[in-house]
N, C-alpha and C. Protein backbone atom coordinates (compact mmCIF):
# COMPACT_ATOMS: atom_id res chain seq x y z
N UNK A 1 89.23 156.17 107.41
CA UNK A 1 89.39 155.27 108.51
C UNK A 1 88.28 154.25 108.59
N UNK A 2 87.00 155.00 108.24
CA UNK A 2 85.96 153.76 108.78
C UNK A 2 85.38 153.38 107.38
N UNK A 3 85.27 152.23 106.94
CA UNK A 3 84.41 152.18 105.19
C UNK A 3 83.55 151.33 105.40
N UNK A 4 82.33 151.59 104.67
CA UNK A 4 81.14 151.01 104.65
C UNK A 4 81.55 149.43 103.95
N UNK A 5 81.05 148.34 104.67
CA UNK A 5 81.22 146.95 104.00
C UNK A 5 80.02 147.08 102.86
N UNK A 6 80.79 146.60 101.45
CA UNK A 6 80.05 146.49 100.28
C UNK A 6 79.47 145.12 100.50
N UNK A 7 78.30 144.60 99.86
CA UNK A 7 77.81 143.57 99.92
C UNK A 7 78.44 142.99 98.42
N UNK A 8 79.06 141.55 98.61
CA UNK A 8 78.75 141.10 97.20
C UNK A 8 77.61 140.51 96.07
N UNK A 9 77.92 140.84 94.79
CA UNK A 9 76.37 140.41 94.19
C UNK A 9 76.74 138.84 94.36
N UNK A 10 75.11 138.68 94.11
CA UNK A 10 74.56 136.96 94.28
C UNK A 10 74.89 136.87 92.65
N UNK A 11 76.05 135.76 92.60
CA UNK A 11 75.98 134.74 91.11
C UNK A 11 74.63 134.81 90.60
N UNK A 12 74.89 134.68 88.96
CA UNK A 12 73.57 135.28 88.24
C UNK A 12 73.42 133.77 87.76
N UNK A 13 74.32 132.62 88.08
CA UNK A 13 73.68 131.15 87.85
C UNK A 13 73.94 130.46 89.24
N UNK A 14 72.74 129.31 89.05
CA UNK A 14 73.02 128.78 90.14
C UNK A 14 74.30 127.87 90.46
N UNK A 15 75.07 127.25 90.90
CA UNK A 15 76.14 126.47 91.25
C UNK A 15 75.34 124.82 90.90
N UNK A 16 76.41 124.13 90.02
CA UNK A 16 75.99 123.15 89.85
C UNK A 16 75.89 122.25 91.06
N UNK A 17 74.55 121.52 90.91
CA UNK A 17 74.08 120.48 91.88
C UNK A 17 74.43 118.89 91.45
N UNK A 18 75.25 117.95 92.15
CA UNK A 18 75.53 116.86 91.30
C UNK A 18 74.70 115.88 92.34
N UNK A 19 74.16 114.60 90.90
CA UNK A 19 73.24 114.03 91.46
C UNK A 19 74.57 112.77 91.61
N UNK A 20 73.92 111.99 93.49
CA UNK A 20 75.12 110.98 93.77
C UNK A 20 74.49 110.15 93.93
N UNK A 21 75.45 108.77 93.70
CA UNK A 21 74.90 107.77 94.26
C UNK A 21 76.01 107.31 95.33
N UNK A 22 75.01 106.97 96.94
CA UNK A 22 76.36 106.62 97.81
C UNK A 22 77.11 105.33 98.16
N UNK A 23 78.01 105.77 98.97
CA UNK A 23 78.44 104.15 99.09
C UNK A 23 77.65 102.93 99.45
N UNK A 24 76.81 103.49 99.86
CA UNK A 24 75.56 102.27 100.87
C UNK A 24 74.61 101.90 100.11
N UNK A 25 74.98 102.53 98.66
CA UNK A 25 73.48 102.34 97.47
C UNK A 25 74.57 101.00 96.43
N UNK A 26 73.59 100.34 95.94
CA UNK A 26 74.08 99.51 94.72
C UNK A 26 73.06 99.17 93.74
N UNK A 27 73.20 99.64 92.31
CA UNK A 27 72.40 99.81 91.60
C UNK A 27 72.42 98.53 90.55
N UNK A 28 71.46 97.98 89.80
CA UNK A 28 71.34 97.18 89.28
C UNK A 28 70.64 97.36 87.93
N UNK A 29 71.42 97.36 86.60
CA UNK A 29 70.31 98.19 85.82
C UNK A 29 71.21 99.05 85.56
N UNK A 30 70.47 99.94 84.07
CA UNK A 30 71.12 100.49 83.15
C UNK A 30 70.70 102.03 84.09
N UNK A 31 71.60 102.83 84.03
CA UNK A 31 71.59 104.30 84.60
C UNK A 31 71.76 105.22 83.01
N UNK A 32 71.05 106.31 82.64
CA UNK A 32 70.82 107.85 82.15
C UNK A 32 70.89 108.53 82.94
N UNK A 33 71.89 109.39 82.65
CA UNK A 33 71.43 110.80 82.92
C UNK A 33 72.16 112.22 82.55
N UNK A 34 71.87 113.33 82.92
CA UNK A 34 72.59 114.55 82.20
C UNK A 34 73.39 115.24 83.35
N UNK A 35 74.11 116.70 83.46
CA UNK A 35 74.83 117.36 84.15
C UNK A 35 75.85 116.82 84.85
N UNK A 36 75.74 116.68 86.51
CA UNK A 36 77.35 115.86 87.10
C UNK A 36 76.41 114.48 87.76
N UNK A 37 77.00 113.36 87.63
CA UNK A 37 77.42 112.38 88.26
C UNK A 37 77.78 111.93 89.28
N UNK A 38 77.49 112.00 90.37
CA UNK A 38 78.95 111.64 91.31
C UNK A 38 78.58 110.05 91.32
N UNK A 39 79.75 109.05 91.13
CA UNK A 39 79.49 107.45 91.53
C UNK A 39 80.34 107.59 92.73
N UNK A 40 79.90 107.01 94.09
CA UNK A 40 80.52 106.38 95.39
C UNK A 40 80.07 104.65 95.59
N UNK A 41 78.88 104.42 95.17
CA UNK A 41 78.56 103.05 94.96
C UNK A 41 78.62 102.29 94.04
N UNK A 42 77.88 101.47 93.94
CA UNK A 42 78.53 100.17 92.43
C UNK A 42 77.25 100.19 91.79
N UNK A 43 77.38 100.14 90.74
CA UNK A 43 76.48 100.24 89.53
C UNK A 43 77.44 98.53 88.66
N UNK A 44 75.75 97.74 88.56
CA UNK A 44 75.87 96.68 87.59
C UNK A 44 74.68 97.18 86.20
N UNK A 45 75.34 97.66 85.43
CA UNK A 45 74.54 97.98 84.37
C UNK A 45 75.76 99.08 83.57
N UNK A 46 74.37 99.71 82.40
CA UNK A 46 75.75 100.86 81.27
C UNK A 46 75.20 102.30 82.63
N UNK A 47 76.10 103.33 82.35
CA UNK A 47 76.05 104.25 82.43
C UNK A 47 76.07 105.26 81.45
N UNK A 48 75.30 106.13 81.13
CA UNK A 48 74.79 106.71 79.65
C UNK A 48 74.73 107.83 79.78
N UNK A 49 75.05 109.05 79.29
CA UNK A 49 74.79 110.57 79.45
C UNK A 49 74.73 110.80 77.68
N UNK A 50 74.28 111.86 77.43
CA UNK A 50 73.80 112.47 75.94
C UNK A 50 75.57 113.13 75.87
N UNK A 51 75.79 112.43 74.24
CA UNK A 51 77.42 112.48 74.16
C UNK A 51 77.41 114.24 73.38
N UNK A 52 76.66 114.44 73.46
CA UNK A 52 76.63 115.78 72.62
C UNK A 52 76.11 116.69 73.41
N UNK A 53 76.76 116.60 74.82
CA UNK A 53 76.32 117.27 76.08
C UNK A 53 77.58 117.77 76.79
N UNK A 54 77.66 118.37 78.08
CA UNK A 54 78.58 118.59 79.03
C UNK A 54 78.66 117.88 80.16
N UNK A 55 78.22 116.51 80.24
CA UNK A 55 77.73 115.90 81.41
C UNK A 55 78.99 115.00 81.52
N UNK A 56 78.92 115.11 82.83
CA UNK A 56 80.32 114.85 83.65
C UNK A 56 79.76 113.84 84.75
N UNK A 57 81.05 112.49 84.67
CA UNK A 57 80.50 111.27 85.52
C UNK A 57 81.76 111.23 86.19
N UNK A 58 81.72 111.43 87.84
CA UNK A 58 83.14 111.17 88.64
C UNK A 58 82.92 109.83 89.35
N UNK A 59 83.62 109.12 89.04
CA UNK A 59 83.90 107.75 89.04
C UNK A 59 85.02 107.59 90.80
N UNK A 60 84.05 107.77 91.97
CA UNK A 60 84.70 108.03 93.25
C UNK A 60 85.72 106.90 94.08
N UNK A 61 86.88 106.85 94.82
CA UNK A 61 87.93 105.96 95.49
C UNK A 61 86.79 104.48 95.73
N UNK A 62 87.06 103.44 95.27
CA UNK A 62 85.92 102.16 96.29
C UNK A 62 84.63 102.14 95.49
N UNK A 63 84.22 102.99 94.15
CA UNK A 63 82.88 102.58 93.64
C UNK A 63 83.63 101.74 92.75
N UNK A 64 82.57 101.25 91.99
CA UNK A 64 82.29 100.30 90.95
C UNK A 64 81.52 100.55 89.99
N UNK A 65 81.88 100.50 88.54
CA UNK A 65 80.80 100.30 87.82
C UNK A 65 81.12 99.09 86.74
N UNK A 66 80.15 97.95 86.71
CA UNK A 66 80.56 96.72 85.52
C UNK A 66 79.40 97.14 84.66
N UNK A 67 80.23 97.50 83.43
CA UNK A 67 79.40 97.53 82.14
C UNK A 67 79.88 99.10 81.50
N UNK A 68 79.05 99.64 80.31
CA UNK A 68 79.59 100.18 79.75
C UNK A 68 79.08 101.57 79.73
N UNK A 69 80.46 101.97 79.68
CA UNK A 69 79.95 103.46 80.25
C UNK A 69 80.49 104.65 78.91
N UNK A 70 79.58 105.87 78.94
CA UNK A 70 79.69 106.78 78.05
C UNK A 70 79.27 108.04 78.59
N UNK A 71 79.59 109.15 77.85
CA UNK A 71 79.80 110.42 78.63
C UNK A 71 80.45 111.57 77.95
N UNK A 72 80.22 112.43 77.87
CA UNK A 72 81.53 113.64 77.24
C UNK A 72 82.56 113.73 78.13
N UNK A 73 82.70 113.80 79.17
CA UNK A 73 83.51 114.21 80.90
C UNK A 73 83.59 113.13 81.63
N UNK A 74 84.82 112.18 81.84
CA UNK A 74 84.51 111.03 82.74
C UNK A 74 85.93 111.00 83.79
N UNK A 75 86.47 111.19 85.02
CA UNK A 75 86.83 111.31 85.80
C UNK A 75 86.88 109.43 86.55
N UNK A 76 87.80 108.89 86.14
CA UNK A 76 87.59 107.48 87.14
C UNK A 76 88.73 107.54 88.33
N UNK A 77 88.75 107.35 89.71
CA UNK A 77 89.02 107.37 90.73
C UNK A 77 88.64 105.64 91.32
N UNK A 78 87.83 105.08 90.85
CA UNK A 78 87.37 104.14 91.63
C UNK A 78 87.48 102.99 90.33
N UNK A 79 86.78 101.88 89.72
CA UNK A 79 86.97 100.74 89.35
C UNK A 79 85.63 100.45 88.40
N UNK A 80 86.20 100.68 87.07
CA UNK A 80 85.24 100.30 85.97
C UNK A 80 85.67 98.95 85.51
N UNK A 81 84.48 98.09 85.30
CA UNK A 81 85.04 96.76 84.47
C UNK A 81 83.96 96.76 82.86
N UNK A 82 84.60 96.90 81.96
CA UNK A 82 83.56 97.30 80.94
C UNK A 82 84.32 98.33 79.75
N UNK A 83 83.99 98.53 78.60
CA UNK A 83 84.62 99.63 77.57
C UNK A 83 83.76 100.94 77.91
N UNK A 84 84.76 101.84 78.28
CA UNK A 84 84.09 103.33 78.55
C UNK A 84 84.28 104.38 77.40
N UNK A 85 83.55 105.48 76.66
CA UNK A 85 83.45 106.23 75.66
C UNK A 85 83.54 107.64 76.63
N UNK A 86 84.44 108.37 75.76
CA UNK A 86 84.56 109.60 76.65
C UNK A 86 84.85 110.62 75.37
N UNK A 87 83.58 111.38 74.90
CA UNK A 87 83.69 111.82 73.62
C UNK A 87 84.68 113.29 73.92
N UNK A 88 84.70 113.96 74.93
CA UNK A 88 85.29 115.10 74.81
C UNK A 88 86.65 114.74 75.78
N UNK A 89 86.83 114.42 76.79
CA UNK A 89 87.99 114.31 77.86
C UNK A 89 87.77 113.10 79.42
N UNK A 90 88.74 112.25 79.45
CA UNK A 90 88.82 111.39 80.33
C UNK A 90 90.11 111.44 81.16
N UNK A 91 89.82 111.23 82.06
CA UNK A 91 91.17 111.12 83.56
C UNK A 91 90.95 110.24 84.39
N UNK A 92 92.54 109.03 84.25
CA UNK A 92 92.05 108.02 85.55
C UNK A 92 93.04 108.57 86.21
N UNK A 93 92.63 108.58 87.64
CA UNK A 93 93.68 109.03 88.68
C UNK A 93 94.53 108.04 89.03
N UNK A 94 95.63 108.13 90.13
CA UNK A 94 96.32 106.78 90.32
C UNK A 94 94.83 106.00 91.52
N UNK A 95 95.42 104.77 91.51
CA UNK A 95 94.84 104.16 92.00
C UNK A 95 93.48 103.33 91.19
N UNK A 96 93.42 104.12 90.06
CA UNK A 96 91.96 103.79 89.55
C UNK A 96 92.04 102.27 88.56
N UNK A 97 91.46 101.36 88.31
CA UNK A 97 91.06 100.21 87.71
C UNK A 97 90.53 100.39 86.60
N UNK A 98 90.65 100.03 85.22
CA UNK A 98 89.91 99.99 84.16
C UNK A 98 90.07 99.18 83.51
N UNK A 99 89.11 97.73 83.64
CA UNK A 99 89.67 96.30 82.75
C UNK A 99 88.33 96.69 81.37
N UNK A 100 88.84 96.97 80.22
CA UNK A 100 88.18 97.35 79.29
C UNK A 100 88.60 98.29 78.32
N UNK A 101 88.05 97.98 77.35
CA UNK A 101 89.00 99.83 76.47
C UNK A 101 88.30 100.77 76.47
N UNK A 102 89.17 101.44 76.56
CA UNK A 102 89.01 103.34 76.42
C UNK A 102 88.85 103.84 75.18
N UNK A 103 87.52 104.73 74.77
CA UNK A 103 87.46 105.33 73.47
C UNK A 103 87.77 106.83 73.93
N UNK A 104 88.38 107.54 73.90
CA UNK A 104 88.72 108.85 74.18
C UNK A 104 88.83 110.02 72.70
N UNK A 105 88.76 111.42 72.93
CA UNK A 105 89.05 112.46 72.31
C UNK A 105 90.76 112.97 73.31
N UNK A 106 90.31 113.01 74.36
CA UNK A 106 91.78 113.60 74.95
C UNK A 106 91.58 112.61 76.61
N UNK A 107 92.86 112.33 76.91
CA UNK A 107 92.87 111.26 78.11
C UNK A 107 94.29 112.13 78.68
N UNK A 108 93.76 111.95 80.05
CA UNK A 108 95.01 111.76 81.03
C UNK A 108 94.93 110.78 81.93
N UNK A 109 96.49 110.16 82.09
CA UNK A 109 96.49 109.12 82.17
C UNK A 109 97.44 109.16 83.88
N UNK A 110 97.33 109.54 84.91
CA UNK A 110 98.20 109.17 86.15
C UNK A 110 99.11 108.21 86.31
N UNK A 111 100.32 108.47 87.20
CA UNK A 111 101.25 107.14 86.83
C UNK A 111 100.90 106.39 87.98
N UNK A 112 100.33 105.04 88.25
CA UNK A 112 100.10 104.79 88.93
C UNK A 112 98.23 103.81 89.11
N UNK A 113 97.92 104.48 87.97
CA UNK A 113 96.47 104.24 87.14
C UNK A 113 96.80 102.63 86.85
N UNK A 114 95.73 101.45 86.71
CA UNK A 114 95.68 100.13 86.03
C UNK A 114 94.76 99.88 84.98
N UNK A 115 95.71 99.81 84.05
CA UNK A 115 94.21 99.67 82.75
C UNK A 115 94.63 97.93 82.40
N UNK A 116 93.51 97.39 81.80
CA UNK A 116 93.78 96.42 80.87
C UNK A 116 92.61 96.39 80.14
N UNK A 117 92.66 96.25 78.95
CA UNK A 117 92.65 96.89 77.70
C UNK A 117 93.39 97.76 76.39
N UNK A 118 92.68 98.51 75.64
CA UNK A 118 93.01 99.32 74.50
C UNK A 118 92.62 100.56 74.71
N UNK A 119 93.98 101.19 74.30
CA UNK A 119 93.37 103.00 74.09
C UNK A 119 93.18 103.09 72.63
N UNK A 120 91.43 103.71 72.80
CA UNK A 120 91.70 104.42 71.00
C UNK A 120 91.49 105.57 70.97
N UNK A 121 92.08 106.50 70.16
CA UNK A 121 91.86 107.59 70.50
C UNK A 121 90.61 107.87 68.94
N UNK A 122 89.55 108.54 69.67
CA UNK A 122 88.53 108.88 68.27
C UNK A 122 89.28 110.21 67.51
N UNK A 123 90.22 111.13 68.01
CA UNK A 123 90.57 111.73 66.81
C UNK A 123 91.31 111.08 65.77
N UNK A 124 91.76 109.96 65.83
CA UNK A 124 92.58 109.49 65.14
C UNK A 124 91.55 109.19 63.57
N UNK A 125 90.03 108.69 64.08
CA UNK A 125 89.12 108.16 63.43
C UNK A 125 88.88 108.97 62.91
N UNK A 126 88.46 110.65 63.17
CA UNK A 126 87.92 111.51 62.33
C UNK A 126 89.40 111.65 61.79
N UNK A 127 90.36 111.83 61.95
CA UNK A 127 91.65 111.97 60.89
C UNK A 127 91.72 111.25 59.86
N UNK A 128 91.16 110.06 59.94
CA UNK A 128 91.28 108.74 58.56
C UNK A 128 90.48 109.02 57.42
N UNK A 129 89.22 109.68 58.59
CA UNK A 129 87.84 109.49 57.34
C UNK A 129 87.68 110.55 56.44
């Protein structure tokens, strides 16, 4: 009838922390960096993460980024103007803007998404060579 409440164990990693930039920020200038991303503001410059990484850039409803962006993990929701590199996996949601081409390994594409530009896909490239 009566049972002792078990405690659960504490996660043996911490929960990823993502570094943001907000809507009220606007950056000017080239951005690095590693782990998650969050964009809510506009970035005029590249956006750069180590492509031989897990670092993930979410591209939020109303940000901006002009210029060129790269990444293993790229998530756009909001409005890139520029050619973006997405060595492992990319997703524009509907609503999202992308005047520039897409270098992708694997893309999903929402119906409802605006690209202008080129899709290339880089497996195609390691298939040739």
């Amino acid at each position: 009838m009566f049972r002792k409440k078990t405690k659960l164990a504490e996660p043996t990693q911490p929960r990823r922390i993502a570094s943001q930039l907000e809507p009220d920020v606007e950056l000017v200038g080239d951005l690095s960096f590693s782990g998650l991303l969050q964009v809510k503001g506009n970035i005029y410059g590249n956006v750069i993460a180590p492509m031989d990484s897990d670092a993930t850039l979410l591209i939020e409803p109303g940000a901006t980024i002009t210029g060129e962006v790269r990444a293993p993990y790229i998530q756009i929701k909001g409005k890139v103007t520029g050619d973006v590199f997405a060595t492992k996996r990319i997703r524009i949601n509907v609503g999202a803007i992308v005047i520039g081409n897409i270098h992708y390994e694997e893309i999903e594409l929402d119906q409802g998404a605006h690209l202008a530009g080129r899709l290339i896909s880089t497996k195609e490239e390691r298939i040739t060579d």
